[in-house]
C-alpha atoms as a PDB file:
ATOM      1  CA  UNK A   1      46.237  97.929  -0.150  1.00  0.00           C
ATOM      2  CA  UNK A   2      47.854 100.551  -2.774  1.00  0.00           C
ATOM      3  CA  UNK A   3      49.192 103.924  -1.936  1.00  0.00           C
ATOM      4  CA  UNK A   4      46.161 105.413  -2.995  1.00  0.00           C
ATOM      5  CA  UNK A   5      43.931 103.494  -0.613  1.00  0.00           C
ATOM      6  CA  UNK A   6      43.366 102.644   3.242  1.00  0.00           C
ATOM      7  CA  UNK A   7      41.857  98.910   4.662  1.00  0.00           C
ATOM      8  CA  UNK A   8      40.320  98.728   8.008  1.00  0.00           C
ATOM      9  CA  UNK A   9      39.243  95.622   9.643  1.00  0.00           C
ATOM     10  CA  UNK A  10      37.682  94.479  12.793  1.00  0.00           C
ATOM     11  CA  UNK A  11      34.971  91.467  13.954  1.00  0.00           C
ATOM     12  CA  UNK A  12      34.922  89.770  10.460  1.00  0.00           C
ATOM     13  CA  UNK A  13      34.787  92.743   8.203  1.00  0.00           C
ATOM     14  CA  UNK A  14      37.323  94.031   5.817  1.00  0.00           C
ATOM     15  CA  UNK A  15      36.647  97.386   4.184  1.00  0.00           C
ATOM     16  CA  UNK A  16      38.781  99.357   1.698  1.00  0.00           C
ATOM     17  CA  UNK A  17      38.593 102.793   0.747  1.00  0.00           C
ATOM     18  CA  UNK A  18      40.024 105.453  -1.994  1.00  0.00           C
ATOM     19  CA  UNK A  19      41.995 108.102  -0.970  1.00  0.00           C
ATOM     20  CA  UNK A  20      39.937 110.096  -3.914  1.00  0.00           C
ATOM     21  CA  UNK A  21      36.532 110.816  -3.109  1.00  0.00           C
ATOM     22  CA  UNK A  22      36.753 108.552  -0.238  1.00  0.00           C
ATOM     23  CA  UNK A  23      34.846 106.057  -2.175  1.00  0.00           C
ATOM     24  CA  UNK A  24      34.108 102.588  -1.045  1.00  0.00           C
ATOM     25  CA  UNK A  25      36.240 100.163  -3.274  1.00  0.00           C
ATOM     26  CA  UNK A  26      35.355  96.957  -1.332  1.00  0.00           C
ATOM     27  CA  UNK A  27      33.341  95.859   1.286  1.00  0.00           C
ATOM     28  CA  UNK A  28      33.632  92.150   2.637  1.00  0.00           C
ATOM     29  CA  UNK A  29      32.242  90.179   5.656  1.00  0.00           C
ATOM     30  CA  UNK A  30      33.904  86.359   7.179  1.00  0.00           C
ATOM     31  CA  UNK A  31      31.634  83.807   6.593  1.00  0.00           C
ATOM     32  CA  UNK A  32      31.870  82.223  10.189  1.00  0.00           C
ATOM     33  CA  UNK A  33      31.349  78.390   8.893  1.00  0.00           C
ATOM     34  CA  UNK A  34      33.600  78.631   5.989  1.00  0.00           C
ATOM     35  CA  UNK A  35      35.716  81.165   6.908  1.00  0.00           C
ATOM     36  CA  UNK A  36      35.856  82.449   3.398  1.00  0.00           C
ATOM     37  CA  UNK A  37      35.114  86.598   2.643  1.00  0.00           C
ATOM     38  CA  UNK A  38      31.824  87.232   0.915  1.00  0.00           C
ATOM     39  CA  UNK A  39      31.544  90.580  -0.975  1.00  0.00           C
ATOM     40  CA  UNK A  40      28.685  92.810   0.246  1.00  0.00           C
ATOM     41  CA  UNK A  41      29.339  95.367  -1.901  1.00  0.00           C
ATOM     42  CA  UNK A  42      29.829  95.138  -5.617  1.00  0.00           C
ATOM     43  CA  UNK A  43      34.339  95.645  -5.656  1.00  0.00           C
ATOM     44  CA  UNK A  44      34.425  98.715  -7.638  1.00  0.00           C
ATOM     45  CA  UNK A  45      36.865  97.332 -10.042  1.00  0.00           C
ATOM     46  CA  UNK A  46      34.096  95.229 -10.935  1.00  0.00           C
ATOM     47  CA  UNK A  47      31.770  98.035 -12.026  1.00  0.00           C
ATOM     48  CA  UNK A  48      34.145  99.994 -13.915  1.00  0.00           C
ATOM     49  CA  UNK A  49      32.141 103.546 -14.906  1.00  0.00           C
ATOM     50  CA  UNK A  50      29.535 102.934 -12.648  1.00  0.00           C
ATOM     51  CA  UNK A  51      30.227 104.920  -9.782  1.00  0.00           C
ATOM     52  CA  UNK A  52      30.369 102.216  -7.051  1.00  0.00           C
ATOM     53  CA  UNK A  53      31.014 103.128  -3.906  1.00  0.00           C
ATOM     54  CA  UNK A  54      31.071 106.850  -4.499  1.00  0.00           C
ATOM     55  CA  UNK A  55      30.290 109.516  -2.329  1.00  0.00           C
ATOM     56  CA  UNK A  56      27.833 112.045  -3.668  1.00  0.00           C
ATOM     57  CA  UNK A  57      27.839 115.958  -2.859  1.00  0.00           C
ATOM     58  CA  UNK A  58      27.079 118.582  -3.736  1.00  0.00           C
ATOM     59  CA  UNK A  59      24.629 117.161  -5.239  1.00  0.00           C
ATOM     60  CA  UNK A  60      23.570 113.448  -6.053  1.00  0.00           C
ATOM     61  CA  UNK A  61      22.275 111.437  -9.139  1.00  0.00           C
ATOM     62  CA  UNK A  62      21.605 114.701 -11.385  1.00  0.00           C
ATOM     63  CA  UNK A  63      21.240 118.224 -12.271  1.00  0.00           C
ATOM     64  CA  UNK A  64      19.332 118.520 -15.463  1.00  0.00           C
ATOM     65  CA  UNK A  65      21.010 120.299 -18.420  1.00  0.00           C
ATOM     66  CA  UNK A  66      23.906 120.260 -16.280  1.00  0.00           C
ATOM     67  CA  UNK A  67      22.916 124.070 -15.222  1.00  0.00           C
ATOM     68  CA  UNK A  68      20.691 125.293 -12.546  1.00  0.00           C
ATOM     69  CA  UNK A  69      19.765 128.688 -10.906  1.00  0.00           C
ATOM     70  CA  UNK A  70      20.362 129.283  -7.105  1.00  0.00           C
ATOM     71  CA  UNK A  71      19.612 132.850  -5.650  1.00  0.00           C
ATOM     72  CA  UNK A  72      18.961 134.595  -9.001  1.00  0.00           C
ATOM     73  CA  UNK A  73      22.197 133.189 -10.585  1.00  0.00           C
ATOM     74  CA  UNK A  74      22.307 130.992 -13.121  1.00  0.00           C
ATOM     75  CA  UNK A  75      25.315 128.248 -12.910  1.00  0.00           C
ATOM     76  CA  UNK A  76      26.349 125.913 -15.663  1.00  0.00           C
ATOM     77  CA  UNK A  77      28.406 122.891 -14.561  1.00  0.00           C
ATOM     78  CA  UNK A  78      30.303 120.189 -16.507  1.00  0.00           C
ATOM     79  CA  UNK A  79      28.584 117.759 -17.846  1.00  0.00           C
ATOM     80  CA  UNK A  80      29.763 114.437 -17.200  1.00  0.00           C
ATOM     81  CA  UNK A  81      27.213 112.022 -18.542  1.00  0.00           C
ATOM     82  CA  UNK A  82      27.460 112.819 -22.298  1.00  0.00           C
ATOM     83  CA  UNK A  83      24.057 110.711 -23.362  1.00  0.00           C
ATOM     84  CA  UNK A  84      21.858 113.054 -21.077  1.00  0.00           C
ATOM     85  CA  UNK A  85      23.706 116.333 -20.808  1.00  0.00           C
ATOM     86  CA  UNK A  86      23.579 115.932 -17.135  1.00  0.00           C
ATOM     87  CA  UNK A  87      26.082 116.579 -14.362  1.00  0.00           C
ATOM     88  CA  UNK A  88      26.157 113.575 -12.529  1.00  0.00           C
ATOM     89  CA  UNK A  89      26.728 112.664  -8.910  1.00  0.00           C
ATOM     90  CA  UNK A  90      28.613 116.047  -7.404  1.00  0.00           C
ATOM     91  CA  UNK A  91      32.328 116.532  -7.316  1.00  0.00           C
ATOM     92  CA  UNK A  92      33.521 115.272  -4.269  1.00  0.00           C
ATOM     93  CA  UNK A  93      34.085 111.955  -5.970  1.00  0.00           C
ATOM     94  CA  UNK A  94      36.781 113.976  -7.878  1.00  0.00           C
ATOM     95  CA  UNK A  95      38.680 115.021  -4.981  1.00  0.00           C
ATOM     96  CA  UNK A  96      41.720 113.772  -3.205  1.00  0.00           C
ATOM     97  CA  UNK A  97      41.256 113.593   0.219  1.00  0.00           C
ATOM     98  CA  UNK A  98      44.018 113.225   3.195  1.00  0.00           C
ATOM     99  CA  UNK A  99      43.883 110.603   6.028  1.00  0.00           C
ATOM    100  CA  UNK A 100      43.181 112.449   9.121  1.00  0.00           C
ATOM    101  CA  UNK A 101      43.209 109.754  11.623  1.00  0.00           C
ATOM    102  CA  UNK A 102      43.504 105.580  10.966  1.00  0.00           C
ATOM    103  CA  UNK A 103      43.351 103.015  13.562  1.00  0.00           C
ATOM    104  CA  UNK A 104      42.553  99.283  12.472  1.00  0.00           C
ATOM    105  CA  UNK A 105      39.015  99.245  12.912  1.00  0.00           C
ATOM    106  CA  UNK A 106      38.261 103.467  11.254  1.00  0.00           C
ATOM    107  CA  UNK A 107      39.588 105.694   9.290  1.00  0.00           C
ATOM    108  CA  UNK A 108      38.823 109.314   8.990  1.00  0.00           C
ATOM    109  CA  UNK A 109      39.409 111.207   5.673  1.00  0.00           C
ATOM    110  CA  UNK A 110      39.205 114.990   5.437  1.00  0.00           C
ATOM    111  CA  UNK A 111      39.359 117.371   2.006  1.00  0.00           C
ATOM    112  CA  UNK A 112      38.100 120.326   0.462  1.00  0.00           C
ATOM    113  CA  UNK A 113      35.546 120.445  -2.222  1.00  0.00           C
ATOM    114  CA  UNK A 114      36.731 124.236  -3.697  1.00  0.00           C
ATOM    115  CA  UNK A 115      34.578 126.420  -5.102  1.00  0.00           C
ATOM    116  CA  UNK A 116      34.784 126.789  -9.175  1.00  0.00           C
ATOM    117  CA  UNK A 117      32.739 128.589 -11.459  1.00  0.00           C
ATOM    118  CA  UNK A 118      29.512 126.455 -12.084  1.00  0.00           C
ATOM    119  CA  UNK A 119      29.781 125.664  -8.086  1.00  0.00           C
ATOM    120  CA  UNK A 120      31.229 128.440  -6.140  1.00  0.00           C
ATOM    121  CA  UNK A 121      30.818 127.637  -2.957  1.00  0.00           C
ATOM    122  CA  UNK A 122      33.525 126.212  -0.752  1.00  0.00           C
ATOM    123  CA  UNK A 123      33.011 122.743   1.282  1.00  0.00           C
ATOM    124  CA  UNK A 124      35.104 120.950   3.900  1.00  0.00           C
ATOM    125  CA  UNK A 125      34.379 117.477   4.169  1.00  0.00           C
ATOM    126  CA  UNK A 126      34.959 114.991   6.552  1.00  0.00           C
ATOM    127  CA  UNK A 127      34.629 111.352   5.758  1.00  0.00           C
ATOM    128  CA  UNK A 128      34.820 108.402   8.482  1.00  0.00           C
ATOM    129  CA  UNK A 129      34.492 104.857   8.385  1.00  0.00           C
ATOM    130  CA  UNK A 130      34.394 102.195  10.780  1.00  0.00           C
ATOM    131  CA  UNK A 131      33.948  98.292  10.611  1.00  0.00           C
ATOM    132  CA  UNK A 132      32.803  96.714  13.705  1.00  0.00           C
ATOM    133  CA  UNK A 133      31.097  92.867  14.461  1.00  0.00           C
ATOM    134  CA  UNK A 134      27.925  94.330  16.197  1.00  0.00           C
ATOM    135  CA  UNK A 135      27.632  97.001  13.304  1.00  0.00           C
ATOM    136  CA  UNK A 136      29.183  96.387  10.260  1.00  0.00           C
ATOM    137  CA  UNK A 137      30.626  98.810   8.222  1.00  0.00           C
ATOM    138  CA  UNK A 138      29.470 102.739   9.352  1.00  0.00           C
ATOM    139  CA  UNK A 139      30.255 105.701   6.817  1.00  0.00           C
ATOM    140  CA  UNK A 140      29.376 109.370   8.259  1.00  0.00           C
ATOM    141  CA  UNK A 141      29.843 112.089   5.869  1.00  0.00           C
ATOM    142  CA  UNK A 142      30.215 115.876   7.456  1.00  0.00           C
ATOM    143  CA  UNK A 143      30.096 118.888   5.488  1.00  0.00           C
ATOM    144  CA  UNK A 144      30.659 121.937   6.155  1.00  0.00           C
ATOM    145  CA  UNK A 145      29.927 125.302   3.919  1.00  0.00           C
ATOM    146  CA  UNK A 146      33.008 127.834   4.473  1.00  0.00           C
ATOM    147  CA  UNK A 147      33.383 130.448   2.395  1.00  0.00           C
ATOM    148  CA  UNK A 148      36.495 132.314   2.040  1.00  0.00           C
ATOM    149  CA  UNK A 149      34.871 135.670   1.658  1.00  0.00           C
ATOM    150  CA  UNK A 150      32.703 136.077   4.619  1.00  0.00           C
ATOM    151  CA  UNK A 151      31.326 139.309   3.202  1.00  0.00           C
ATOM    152  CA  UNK A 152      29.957 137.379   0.392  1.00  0.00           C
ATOM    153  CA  UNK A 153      29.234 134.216   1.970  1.00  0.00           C
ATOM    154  CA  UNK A 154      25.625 133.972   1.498  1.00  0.00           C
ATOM    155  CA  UNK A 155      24.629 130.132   2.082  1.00  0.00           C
ATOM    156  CA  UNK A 156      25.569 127.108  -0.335  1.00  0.00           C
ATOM    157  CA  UNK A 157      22.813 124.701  -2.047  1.00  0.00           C
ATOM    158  CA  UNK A 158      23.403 121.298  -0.859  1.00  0.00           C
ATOM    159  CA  UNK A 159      22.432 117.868  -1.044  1.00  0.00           C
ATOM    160  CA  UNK A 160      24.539 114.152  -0.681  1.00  0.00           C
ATOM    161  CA  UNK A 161      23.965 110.550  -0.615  1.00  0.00           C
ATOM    162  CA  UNK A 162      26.002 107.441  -0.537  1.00  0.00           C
ATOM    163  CA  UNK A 163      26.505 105.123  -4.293  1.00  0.00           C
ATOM    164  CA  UNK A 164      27.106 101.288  -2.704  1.00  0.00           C
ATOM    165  CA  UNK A 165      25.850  97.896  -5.412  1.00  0.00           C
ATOM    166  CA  UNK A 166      24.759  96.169  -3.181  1.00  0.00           C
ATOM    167  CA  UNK A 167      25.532  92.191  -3.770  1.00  0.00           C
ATOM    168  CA  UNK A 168      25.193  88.606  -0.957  1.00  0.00           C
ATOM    169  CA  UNK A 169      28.490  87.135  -1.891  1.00  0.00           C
ATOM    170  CA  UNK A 170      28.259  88.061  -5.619  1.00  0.00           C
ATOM    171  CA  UNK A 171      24.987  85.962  -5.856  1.00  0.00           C
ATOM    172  CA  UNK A 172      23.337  86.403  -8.969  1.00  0.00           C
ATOM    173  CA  UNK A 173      20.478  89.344  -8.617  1.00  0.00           C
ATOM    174  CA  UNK A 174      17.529  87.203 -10.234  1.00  0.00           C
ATOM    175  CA  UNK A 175      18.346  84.997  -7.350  1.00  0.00           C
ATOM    176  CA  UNK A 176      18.076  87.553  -4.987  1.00  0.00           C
ATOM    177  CA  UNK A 177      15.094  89.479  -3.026  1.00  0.00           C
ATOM    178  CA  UNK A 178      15.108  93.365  -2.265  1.00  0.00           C
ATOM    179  CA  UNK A 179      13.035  95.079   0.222  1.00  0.00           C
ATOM    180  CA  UNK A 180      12.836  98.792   0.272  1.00  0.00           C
ATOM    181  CA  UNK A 181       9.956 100.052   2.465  1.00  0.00           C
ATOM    182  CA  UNK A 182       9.566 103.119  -0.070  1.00  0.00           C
ATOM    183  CA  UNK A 183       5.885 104.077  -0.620  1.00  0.00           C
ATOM    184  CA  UNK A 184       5.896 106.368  -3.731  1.00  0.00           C
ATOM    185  CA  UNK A 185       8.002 106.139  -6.725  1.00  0.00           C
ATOM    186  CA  UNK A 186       9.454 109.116  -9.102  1.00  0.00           C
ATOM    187  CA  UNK A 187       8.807 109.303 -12.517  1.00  0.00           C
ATOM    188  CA  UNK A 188      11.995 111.318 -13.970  1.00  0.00           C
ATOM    189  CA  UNK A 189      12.963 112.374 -17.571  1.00  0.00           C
ATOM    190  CA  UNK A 190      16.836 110.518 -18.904  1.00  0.00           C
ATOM    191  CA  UNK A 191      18.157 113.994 -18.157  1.00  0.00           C
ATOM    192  CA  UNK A 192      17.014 113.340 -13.865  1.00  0.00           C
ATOM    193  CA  UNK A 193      14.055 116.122 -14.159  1.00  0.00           C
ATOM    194  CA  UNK A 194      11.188 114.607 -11.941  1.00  0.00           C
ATOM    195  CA  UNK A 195       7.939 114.813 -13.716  1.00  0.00           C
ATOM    196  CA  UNK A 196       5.445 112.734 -11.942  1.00  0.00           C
ATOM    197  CA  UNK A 197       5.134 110.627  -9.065  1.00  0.00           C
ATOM    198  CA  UNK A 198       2.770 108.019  -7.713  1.00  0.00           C
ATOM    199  CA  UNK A 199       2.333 105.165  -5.219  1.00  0.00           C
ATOM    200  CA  UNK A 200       4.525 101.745  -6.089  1.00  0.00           C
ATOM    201  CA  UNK A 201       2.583  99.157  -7.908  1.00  0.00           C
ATOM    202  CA  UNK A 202       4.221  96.090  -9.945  1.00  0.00           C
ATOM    203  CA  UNK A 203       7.852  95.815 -10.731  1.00  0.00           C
ATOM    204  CA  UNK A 204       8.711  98.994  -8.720  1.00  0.00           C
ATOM    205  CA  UNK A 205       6.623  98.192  -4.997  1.00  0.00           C
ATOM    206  CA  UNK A 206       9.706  96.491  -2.901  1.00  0.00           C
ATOM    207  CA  UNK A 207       7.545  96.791  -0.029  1.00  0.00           C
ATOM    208  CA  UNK A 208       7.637  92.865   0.607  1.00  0.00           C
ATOM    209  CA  UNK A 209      11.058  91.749  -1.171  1.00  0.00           C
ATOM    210  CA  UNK A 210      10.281  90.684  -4.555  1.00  0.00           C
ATOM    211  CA  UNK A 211      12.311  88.251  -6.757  1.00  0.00           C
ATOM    212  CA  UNK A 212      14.372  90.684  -8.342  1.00  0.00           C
ATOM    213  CA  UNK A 213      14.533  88.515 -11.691  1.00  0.00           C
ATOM    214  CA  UNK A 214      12.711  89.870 -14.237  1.00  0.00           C
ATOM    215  CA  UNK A 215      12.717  93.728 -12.651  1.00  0.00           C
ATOM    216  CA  UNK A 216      14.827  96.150 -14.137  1.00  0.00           C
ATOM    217  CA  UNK A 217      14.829  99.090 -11.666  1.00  0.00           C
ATOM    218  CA  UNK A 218      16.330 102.861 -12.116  1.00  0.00           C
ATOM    219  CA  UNK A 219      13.683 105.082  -9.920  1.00  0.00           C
ATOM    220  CA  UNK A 220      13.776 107.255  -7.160  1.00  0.00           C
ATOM    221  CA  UNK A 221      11.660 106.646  -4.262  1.00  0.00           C
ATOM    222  CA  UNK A 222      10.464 108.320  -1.733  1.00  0.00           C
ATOM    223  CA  UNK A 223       7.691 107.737   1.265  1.00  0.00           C
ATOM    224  CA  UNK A 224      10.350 106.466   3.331  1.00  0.00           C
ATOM    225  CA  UNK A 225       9.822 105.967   6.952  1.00  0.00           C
ATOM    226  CA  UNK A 226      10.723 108.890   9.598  1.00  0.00           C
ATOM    227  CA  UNK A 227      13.930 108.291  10.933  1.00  0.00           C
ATOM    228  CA  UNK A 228      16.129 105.035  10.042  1.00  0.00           C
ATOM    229  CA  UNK A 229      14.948 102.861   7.612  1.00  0.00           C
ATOM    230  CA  UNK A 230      16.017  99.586   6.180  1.00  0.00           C
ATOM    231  CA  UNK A 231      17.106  98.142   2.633  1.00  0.00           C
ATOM    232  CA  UNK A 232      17.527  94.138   2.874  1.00  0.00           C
ATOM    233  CA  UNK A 233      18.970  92.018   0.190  1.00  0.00           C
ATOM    234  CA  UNK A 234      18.448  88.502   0.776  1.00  0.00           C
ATOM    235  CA  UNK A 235      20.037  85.593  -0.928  1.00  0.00           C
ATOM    236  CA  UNK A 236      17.561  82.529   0.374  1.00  0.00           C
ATOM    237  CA  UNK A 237      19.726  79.542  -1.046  1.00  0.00           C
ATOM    238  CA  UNK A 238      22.649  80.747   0.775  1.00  0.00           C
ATOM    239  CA  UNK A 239      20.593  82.541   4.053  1.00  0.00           C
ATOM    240  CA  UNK A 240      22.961  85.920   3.446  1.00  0.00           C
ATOM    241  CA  UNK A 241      20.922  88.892   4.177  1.00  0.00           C
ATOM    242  CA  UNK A 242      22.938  92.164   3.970  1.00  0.00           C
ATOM    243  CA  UNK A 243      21.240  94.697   5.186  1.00  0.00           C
ATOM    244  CA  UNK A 244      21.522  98.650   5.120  1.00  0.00           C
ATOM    245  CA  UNK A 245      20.156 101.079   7.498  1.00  0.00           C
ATOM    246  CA  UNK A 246      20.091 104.903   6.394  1.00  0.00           C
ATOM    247  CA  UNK A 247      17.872 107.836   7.394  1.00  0.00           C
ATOM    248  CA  UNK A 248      17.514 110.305   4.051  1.00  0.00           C
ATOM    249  CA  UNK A 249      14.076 110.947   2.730  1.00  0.00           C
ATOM    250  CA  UNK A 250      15.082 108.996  -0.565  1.00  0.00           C
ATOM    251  CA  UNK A 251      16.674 106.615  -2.620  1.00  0.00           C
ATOM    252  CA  UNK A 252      18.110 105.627  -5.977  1.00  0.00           C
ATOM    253  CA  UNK A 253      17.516 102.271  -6.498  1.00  0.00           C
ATOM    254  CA  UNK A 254      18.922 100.152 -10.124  1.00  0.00           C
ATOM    255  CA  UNK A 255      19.464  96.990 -10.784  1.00  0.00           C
ATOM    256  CA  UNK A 256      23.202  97.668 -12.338  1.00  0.00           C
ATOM    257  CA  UNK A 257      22.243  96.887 -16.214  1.00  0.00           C
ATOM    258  CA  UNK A 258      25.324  98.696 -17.119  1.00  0.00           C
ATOM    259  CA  UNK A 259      27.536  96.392 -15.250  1.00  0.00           C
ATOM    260  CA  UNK A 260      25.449  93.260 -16.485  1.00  0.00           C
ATOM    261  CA  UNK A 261      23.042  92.731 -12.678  1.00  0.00           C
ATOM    262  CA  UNK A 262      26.133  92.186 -10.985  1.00  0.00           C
ATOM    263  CA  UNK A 263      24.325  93.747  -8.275  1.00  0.00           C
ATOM    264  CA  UNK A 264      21.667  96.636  -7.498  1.00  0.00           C
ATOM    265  CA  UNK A 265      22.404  99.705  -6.230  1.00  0.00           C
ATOM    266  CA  UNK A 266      20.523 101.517  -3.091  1.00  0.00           C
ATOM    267  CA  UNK A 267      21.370 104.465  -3.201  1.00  0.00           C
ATOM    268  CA  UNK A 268      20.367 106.973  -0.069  1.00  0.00           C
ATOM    269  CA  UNK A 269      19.709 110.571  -1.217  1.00  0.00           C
ATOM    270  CA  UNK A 270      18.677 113.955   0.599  1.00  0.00           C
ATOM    271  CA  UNK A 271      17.011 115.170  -2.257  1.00  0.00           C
ATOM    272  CA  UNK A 272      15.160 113.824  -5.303  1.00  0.00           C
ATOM    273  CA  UNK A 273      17.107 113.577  -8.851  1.00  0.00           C
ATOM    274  CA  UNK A 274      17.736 117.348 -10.556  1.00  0.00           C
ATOM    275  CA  UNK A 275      17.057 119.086  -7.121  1.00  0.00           C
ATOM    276  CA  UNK A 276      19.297 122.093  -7.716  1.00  0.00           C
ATOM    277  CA  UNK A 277      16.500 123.055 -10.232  1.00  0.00           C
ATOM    278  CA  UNK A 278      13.467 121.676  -8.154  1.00  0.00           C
ATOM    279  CA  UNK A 279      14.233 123.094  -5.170  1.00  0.00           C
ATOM    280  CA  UNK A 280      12.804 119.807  -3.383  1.00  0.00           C
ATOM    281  CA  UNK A 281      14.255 118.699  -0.303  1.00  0.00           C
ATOM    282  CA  UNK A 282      17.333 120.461  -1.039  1.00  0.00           C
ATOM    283  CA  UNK A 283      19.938 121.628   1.548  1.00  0.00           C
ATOM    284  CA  UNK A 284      20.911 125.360   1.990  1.00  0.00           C
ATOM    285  CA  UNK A 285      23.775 125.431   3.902  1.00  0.00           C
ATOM    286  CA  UNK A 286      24.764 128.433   5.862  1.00  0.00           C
ATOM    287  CA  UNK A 287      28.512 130.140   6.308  1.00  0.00           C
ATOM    288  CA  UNK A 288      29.481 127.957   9.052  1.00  0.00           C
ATOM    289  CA  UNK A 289      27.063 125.283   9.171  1.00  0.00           C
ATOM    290  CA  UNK A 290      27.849 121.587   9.385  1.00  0.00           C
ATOM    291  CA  UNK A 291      25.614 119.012   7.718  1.00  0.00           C
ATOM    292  CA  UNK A 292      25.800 115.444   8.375  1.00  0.00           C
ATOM    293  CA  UNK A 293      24.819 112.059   6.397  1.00  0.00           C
ATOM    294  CA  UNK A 294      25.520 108.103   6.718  1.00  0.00           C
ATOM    295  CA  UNK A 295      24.721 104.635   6.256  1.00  0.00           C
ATOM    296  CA  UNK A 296      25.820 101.442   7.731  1.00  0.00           C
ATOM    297  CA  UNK A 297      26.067  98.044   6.156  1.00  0.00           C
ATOM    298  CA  UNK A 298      26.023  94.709   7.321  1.00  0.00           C
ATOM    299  CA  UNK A 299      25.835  91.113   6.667  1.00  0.00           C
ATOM    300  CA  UNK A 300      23.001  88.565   8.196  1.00  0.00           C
ATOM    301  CA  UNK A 301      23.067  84.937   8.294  1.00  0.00           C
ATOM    302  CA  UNK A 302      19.771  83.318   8.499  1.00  0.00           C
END
């Protein structure tokens, strides 16, 4: 563990997270036969540029032209993703945040997404994770909007979601089977604007855990069942299953081309790609008003 990081550990998993953004650096789980740690998360020093681990708010995957209008104003914010023009995956990922509380098994982080020019709405955050053997790793994101100037307070546009690769033991991904239970699939522009939709067919239905070895996958989808839903990646030779349960209406999902399959991302969003502009499924948060997200993540042994 550096300076600029925390681990927690309990029943078998091992977790370690940055101070900044509170992103998830590594994510590991005890083998109980071997006794050996098996990633179930792609480290983020493996995946260097790719946003593993991150949290995402305000906003997550993108806001097209990097500017969007909210209330009659028009905002422009940085762009960050210099092939699209896009601002890409909020700025709380930016931020350093403080250690609240820390026992062995959780930690809880806490920071302050301020407001700037192209986002000028002010955020408290509070991040907390927690490793346990009946659960796996938990991570609840809180956010609340709170404006410094009541007067002109107003309410804040909003949406988050969670950035974790998700690997079984660094297997590699054509070896590997992903189920999403994701009915309809987003058709979206490089720059994130959605532009059709339909039900999944082919390479993109995940509905019954295809071979992910010829697929190459970087779609939103949506049709998600009410309440929690599951994302399994299953590794048959070795019988490691890890499995993520999450509750948001969608999901990013790619297969991690940029950092050469070494594992796919499932990514749970509260709004669709370029929502800022859409207006779909996206969060307006009043003066006051908390909002929470999460995920958990664990490993199966068949």
């Amino acid at each position: 563990m550096s300076s600029s990081s925390v681990t927690i550990a309990a029943g078998g998993y091992t977790a370690e997270i940055a101070l900044r953004g509170g992103q998830l650096l590594r994510l590991t789980s005890q083998d109980p036969t071997t006794g050996s740690a098996q990633n179930l998360v792609v480290p983020a020093t493996a995946a260097p540029g790719g946003f593993a681990g991150a949290v995402l708010a305000p906003w997550p995957n993108r806001v097209a032209k990097a500017a969007y209008v909210f209330e009659d104003t028009e905002y422009s914010l940085p762009v960050n993703e210099e092939e699209t023009g896009a601002a890409l995956h909020g700025l709380l990922y930016d931020v350093e945040l403080s250690v609240d509380a820390q026992r062995s098994s959780e930690v809880r982080l806490t920071g302050v997404i301020e407001a700037t020019e192209g986002y000028p709405f002010r955020l408290e955050t509070v991040l907390v994770y927690r490793v346990a053997a009946d659960l796996g790793l938990s991570v609840s994101l809180m956010v609340r909007y709170a404006p410094q100037d009541d007067d002109a307070a107003g309410s804040a546009p909003f949406g988050a979601g969670f950035h974790p690769y998700l690997t079984a033991g660094d297997a590699p991904l054509k070896d590997c089977r992903l189920r999403l239970p994701a009915t309809t699939v987003a058709k979206t522009k490089p720059s994130g604007k959605v532009v059709d939709r339909g039900p999944v067919a082919g390479d993109l239905d995940l509905t019954n855990g295809p071979l992910l070895v010829s697929r190459q996958i970087d779609h939103a989808f949506t049709g998600l069942p009410d309440g929690a839903w599951f994302a399994e990646l299953l590794h048959g030779p070795s019988g490691l299953l890890v499995r993520m349960i999450a509750d948001t209406p969608w999901a990013q999902v790619y297969t991690g081309e940029r950092i050469d399959r070494a594992g796919v991302a499932v990514e749970p969003m509260t709004c669709p790609p370029n929502a800022f502009n859409s207006g779909e499924d996206l969060l307006e948060l009043a003066a006051g008003e908390w909002f929470r997200v999460g995920l958990s993540i664990e490993a199966i042994r068949l």
